[in-house]
Protein backbone atom coordinates (compact mmCIF):
# COMPACT_ATOMS: atom_id res chain seq x y z
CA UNK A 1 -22.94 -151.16 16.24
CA UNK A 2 -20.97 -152.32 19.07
CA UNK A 3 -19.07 -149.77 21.37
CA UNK A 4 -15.37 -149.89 21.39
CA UNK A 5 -14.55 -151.58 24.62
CA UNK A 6 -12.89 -149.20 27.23
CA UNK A 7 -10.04 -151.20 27.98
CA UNK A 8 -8.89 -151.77 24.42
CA UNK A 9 -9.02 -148.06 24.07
CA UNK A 10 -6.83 -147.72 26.76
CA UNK A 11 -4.29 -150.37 25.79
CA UNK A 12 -3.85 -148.41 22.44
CA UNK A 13 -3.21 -145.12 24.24
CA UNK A 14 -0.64 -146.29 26.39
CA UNK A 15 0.82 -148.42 23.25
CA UNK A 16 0.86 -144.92 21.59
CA UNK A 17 2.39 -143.63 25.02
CA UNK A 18 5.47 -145.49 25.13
CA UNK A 19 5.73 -145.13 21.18
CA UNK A 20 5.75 -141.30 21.65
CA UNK A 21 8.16 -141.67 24.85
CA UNK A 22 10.77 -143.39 23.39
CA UNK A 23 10.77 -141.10 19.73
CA UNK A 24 11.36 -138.24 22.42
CA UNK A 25 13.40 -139.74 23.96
CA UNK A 26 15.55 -139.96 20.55
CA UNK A 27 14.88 -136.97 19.11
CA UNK A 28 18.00 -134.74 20.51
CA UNK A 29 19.78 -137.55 17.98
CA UNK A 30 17.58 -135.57 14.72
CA UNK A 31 18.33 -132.05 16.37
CA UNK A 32 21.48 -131.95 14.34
CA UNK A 33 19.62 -132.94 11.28
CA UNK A 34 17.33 -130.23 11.41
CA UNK A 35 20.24 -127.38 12.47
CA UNK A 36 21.85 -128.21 9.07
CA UNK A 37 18.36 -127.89 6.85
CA UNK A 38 17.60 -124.48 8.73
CA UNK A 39 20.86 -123.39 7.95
CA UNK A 40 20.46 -124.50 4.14
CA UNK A 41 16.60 -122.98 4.22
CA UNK A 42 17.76 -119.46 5.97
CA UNK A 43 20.96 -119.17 3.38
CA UNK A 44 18.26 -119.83 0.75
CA UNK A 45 15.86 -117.51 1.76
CA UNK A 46 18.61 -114.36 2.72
CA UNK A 47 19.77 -114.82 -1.15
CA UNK A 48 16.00 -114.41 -2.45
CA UNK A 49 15.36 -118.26 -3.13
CA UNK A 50 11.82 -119.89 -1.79
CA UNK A 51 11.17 -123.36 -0.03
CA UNK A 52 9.13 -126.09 -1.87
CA UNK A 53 6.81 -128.58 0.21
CA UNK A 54 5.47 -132.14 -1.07
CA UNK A 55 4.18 -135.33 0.17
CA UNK A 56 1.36 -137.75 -0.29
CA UNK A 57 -1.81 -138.19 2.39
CA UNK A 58 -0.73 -137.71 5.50
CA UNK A 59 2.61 -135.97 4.60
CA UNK A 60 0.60 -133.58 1.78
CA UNK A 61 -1.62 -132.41 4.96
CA UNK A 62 2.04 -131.60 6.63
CA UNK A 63 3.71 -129.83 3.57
CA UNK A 64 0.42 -127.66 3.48
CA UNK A 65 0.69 -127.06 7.27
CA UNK A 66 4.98 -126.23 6.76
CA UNK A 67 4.01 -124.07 3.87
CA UNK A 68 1.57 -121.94 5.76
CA UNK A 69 4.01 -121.74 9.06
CA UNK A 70 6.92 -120.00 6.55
CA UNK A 71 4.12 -117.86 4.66
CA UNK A 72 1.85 -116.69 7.62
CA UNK A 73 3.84 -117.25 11.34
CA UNK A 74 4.99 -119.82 13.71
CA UNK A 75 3.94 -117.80 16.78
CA UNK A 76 2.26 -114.42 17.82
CA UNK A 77 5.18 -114.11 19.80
CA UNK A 78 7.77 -113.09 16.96
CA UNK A 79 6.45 -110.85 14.17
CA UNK A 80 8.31 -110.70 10.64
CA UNK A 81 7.71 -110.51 6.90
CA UNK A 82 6.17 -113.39 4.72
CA UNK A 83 8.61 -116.14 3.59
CA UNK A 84 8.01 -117.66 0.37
CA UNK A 85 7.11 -121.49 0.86
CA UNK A 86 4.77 -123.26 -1.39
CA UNK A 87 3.03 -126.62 -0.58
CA UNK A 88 2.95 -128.56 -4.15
CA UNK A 89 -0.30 -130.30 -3.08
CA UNK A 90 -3.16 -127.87 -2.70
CA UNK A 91 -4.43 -127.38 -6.50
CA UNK A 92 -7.09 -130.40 -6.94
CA UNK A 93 -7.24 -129.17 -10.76
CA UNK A 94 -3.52 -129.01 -11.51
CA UNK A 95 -3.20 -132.29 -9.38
CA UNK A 96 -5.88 -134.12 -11.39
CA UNK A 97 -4.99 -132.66 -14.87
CA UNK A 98 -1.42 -133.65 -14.63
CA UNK A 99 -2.22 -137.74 -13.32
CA UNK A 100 -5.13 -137.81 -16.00
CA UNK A 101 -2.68 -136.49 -18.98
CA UNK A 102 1.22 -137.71 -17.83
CA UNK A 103 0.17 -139.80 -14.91
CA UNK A 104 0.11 -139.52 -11.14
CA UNK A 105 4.27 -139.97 -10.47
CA UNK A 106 4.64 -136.60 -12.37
CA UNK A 107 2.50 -134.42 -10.15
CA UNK A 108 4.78 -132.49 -8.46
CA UNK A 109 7.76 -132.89 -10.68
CA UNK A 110 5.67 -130.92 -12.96
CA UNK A 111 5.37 -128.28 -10.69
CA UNK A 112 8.69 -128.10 -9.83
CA UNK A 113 9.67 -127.79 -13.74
CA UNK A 114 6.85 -124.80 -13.02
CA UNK A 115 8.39 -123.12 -10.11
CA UNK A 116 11.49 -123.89 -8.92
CA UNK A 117 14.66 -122.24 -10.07
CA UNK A 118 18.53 -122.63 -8.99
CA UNK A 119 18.74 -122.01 -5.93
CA UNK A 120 15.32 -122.94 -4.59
CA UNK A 121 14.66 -125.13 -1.93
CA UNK A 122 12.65 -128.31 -2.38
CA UNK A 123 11.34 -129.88 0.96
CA UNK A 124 9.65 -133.70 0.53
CA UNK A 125 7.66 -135.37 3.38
CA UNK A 126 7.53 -139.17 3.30
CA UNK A 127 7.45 -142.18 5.73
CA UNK A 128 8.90 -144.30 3.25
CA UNK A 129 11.37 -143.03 0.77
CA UNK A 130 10.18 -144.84 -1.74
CA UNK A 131 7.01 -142.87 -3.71
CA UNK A 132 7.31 -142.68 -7.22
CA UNK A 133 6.36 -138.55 -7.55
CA UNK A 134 8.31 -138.09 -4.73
CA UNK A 135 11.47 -139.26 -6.44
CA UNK A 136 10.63 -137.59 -10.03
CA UNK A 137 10.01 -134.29 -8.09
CA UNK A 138 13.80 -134.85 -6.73
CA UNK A 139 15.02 -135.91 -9.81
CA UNK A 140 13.33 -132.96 -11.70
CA UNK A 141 14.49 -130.10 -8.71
CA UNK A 142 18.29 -131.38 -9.44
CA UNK A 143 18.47 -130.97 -13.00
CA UNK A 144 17.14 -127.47 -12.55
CA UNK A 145 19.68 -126.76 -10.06
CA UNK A 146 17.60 -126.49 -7.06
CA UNK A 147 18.23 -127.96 -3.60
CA UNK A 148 16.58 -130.94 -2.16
CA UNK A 149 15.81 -132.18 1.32
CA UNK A 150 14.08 -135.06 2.59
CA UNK A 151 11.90 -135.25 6.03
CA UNK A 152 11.54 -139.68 5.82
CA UNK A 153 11.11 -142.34 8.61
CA UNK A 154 14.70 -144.43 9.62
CA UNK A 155 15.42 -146.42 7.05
CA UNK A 156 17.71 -145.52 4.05
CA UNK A 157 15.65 -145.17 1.47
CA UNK A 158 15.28 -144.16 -2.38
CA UNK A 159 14.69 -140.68 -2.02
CA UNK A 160 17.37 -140.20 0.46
CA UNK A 161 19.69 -141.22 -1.81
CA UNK A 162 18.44 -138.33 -4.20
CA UNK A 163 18.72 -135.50 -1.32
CA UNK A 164 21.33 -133.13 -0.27
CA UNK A 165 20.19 -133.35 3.26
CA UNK A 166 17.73 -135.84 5.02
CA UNK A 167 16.15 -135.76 8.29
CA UNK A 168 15.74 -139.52 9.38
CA UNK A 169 12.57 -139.77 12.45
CA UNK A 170 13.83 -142.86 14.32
CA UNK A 171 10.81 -145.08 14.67
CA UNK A 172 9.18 -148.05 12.97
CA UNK A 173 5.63 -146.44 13.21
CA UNK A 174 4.21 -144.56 10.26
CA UNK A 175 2.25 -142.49 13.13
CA UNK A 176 5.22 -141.84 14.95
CA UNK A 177 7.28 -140.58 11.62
CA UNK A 178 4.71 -138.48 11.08
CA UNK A 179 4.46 -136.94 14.36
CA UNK A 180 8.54 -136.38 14.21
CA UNK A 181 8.20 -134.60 10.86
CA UNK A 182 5.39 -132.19 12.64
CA UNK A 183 7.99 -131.71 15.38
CA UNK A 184 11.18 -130.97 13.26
CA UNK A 185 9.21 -129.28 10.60
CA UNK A 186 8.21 -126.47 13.64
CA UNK A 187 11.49 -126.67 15.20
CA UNK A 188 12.52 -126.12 11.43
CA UNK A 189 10.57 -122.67 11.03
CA UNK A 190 11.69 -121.71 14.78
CA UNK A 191 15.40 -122.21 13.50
CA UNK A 192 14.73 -120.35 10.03
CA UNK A 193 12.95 -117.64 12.29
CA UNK A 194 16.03 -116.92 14.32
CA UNK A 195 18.31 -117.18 11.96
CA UNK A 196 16.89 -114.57 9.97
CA UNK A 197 16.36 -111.92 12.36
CA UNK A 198 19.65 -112.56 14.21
CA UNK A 199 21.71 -112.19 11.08
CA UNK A 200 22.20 -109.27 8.92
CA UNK A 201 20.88 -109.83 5.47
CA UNK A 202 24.34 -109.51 3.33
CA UNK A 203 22.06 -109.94 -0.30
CA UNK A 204 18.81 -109.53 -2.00
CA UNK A 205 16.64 -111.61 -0.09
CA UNK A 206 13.85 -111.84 2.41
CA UNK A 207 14.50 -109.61 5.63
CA UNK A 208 12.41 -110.63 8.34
């Protein structure tokens, strides 16, 4: 087996260098983006609603990671009370039972027909807008009255066409999207965080 050659290691870190460089330097533009879904998420949450996570690959790993922030903590350094998040991806039996009998583009709409009520926030990780389950799920959390959101890569796609509010990473690289989504989805939680312990909780819902 022949090594990997130094130098074409190094020319693919500093091609992923400048690639991470210039998305930071563009994220303040996605800020904005992510103020408005923490705002939508907290509102949810103070009126006793919970937040929804799916993707596919990559962006499953990242719902499951989201999921666990809300549930568990961002940080040691603020303490507070479980919020309800579920990541849609996690149950290999559910996940195989419902592409073996309806097919694999009704996987998480399925779930959402399961768990999500009005009110509920449904949060859907993709680079390109365009998978099929993805777009069922959306199409599924709408007619139950629930509220959808969209983490995707630049381009207008599908799926952001089916969202109340989209978060658009603004890079061409399906490493780089995914990165972004990692960053907004903690800068997400932060947001959610301090909202709810900032703001009196006017109804029913989760007090940190």
């Amino acid at each position: 087996m022949s090594p990997i050659r130094s130098e074409s290691a190094s020319q693919r870190l500093e091609t992923s260098a400048r690639e991470a460089a210039d998305l930071y330097r563009r994220m303040p533009e996605v800020f904005s983006q992510v103020s408005a879904i923490a705002t939508a998420c907290a509102h949810a949450l103070r009126n006793g609603a919970k937040i929804l996570f799916c993707g596919n690959g990559g962006s499953a790993a990242e719902s499951q990671h989201l999921a666990t922030e809300f549930v568990v903590r961002l940080s040691s350094q603020r303490e507070r009370k479980a919020l309800p998040a579920l990541a849609l991806t996690t149950d290999t039996s559910l996940l195989t039972a419902c592409a073996n009998d309806y097919g694999f583009d009704l996987v998480f709409a399925r779930q959402v027909e399961a768990h999500l009520q009005a009110g509920d926030v449904l949060i859907m990780l993709s680079t390109s807008g365009k998978s099929p389950n993805l777009i069922a799920a959306a199409k599924a959390a709408k007619a139950r009255g629930g509220i959808t959101m969209a983490f995707l890569g630049e381009k207008s796609s599908p799926l952001s066409d089916l969202t109340d509010l989209a978060l658009h990473i603004p890079s061409a690289s399906s490493q780089r999207v995914q990165e972004g989504h990692l960053w907004a989805g903690h800068m997400l939680v932060e947001l959610v965080e301090q909202s709810l312990l900032d703001e009196p909780n006017a109804g029913g819902g989760v007090r940190p």
